[in-house]
Protein backbone atom coordinates (compact mmCIF):
# COMPACT_ATOMS: atom_id res chain seq x y z
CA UNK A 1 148.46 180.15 45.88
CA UNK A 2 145.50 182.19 45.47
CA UNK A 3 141.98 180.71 46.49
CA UNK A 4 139.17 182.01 44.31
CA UNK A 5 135.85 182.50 46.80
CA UNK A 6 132.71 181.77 45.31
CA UNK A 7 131.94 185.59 45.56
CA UNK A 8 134.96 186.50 43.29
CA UNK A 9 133.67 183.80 40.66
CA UNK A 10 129.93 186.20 40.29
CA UNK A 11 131.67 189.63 40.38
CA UNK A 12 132.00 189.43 36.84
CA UNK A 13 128.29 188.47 36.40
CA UNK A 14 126.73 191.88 38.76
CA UNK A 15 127.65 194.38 35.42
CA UNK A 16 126.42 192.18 33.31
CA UNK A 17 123.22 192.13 34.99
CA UNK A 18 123.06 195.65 35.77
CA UNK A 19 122.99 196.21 31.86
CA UNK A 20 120.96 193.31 30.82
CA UNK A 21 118.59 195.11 33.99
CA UNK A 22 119.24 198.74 32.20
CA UNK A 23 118.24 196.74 28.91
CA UNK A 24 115.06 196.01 29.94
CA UNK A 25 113.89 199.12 31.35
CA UNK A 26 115.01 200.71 28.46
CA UNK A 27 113.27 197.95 26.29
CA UNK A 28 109.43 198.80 28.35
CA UNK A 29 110.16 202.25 28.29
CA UNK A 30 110.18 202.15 24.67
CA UNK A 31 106.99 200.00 24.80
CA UNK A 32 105.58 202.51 26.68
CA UNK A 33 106.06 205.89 25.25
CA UNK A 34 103.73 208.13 23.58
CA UNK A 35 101.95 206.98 20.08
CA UNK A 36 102.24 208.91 16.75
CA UNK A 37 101.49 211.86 16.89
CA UNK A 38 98.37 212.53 14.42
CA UNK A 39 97.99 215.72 13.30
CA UNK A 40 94.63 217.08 14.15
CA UNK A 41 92.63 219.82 13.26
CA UNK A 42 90.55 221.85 15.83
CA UNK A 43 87.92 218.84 15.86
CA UNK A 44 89.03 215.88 13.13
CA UNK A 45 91.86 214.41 11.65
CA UNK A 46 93.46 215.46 8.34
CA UNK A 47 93.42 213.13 5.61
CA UNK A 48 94.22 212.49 2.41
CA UNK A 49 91.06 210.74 0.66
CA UNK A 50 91.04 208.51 -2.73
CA UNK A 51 87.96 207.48 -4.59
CA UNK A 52 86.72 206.89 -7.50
CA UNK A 53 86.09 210.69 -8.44
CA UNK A 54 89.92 211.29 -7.68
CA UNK A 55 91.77 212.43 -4.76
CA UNK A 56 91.28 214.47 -1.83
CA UNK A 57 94.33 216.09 -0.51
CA UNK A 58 94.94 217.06 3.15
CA UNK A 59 90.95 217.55 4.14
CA UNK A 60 89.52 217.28 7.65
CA UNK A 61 87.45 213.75 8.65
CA UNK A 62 83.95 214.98 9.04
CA UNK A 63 81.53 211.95 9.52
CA UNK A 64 80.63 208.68 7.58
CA UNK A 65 77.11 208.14 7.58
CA UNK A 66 74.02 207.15 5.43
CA UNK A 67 77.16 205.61 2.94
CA UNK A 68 78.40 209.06 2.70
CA UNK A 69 81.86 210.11 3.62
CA UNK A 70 81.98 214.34 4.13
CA UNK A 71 84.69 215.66 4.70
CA UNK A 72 85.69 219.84 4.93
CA UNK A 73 89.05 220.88 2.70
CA UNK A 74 88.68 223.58 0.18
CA UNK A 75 85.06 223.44 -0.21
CA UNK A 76 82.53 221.00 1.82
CA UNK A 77 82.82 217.69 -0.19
CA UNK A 78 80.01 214.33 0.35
CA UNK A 79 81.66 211.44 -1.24
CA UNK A 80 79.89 208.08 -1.42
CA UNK A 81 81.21 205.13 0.62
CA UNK A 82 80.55 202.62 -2.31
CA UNK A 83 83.26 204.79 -4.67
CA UNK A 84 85.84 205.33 -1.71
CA UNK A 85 89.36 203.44 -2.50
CA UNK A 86 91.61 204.67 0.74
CA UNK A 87 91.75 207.33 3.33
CA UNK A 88 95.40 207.88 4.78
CA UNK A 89 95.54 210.20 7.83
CA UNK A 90 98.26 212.50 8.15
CA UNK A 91 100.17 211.07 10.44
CA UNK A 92 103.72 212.38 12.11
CA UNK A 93 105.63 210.06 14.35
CA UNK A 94 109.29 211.46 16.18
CA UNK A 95 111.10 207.77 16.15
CA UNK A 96 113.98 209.19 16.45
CA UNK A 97 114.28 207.82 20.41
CA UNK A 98 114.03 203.84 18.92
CA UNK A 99 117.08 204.47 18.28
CA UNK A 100 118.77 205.43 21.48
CA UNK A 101 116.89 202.71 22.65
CA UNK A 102 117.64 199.67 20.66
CA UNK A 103 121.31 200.90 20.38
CA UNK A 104 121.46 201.05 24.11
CA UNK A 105 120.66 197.29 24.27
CA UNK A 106 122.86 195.86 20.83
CA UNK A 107 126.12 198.28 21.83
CA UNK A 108 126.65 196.02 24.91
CA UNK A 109 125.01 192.92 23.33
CA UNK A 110 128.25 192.82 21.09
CA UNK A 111 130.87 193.89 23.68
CA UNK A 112 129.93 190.43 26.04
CA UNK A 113 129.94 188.69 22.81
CA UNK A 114 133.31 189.21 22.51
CA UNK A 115 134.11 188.12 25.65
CA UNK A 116 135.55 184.30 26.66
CA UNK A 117 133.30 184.15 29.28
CA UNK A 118 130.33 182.06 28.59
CA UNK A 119 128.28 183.67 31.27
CA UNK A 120 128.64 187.17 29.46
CA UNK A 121 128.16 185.95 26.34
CA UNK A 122 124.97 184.39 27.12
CA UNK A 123 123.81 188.13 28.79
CA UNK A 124 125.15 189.34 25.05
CA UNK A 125 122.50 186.88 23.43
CA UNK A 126 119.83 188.18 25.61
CA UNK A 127 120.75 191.50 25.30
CA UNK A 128 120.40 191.01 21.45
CA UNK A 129 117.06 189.52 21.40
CA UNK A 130 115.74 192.28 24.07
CA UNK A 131 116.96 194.71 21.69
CA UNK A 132 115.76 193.30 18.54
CA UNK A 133 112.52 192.32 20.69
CA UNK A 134 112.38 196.15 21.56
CA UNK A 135 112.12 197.22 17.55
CA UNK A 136 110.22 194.49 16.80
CA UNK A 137 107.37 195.66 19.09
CA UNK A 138 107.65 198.88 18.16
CA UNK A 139 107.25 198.14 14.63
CA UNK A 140 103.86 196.25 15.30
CA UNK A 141 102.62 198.82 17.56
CA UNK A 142 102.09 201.76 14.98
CA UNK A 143 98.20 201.87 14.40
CA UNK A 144 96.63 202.03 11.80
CA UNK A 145 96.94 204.72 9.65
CA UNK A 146 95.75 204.09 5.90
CA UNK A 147 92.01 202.48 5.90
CA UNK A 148 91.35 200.69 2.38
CA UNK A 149 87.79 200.23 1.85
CA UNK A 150 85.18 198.71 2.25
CA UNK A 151 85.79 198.75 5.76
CA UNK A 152 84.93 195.95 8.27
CA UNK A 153 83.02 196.38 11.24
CA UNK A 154 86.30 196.66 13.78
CA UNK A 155 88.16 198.97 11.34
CA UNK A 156 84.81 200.90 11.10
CA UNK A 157 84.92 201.55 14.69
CA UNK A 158 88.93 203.04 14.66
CA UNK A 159 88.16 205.22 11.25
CA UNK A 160 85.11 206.76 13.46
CA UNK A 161 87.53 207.85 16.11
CA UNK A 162 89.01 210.63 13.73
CA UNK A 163 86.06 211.97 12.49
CA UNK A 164 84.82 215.52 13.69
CA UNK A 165 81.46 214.18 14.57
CA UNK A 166 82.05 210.03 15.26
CA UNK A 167 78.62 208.97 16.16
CA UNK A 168 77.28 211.45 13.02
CA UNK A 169 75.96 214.60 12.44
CA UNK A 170 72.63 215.81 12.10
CA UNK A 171 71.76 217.80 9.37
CA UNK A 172 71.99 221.40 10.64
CA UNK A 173 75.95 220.51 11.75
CA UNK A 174 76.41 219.74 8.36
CA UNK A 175 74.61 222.77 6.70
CA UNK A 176 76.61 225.14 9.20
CA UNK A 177 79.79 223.77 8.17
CA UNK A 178 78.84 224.00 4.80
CA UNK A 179 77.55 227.70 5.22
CA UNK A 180 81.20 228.39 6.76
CA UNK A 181 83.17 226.58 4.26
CA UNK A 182 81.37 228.59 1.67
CA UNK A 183 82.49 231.81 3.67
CA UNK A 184 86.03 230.79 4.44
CA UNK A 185 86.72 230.22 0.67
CA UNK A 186 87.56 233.62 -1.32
């Protein structure tokens, strides 16, 4: 009685690919937002340091140079290179968005699974793998954030970005902030 046009056969299909579409956005946009957020001082980032002396606890990144790691917390503190164990920076991260996210993608993944239609159930399998794609990319995009020593040279280079002076200091830097940690402590 009824004839069936070929554009009555893909209606179905144009929701399902506006949300595997909305999936995707969502998936880059979660690729793309901002890092962690590392807390940072006025010029390094705080750390907590462990060597062989014991542990530093929430102390700003200085410089590492001549095999000497000085950093500023209570007091002005050189620690040598050869007795460092691990330096974790402080770091904050707001994932609470991943979330939103991956849940945007899996909600809808498991309503066309449902379905008896093979063509939304095969959007519900994509949807699924963007989603779990999405978290897995975000998982392996979180930088580094605890350096165990010794260090090699390409892990050298990113634990010199979070130092207060990353090329060095010269010796009258160091003495001033010395001078003025000496000051600052009562």
């Amino acid at each position: 009685m009824f004839k069936k046009s070929l554009s009555d056969r893909s209606a179905p299909c144009t929701p399902a690919f506006a949300l595997l579409l909305c999936g995707v956005v969502l998936g880059l946009a979660a690729c793309a937002g901002s890092g962690p957020d590392v807390k940072l001082t006025a010029y390094g980032t705080l750390a907590d340091v462990s060597s062989a002396e014991g542990k530093l606890q929430n102390v700003e990144l200085l410089a590492l140079q001549n095999d000497t790691l000085f950093v500023l917390g209570d007091s002005f503190t050189a620690i040598p290179a050869a007795s460092l164990k691990t330096v974790s920076l402080n770091v904050r991260e707001d994932r609470s968005w991943i979330y939103i996210v991956v849940f945007a993608q899996l909600l809808p993944s498991a309503a066309f699974m449902v379905l008896d239609d093979n063509t939304a159930q095969f959007f519900g399998v994509v949807m699924g793998a963007l989603g779990i794609g999405t978290w897995a990319a975000w998982e392996l995009s979180i930088p580094q954030s605890v350096f165990r020593f010794p260090l090699d040279e390409p892990e050298g280079r990113d634990f010199a970005l979070h130092f207060r002076f990353p090329y060095g200091a010269n010796r009258g830097q160091l003495e001033q902030i010395r001078t003025l940690a000496r000051r600052s402590v009562p």
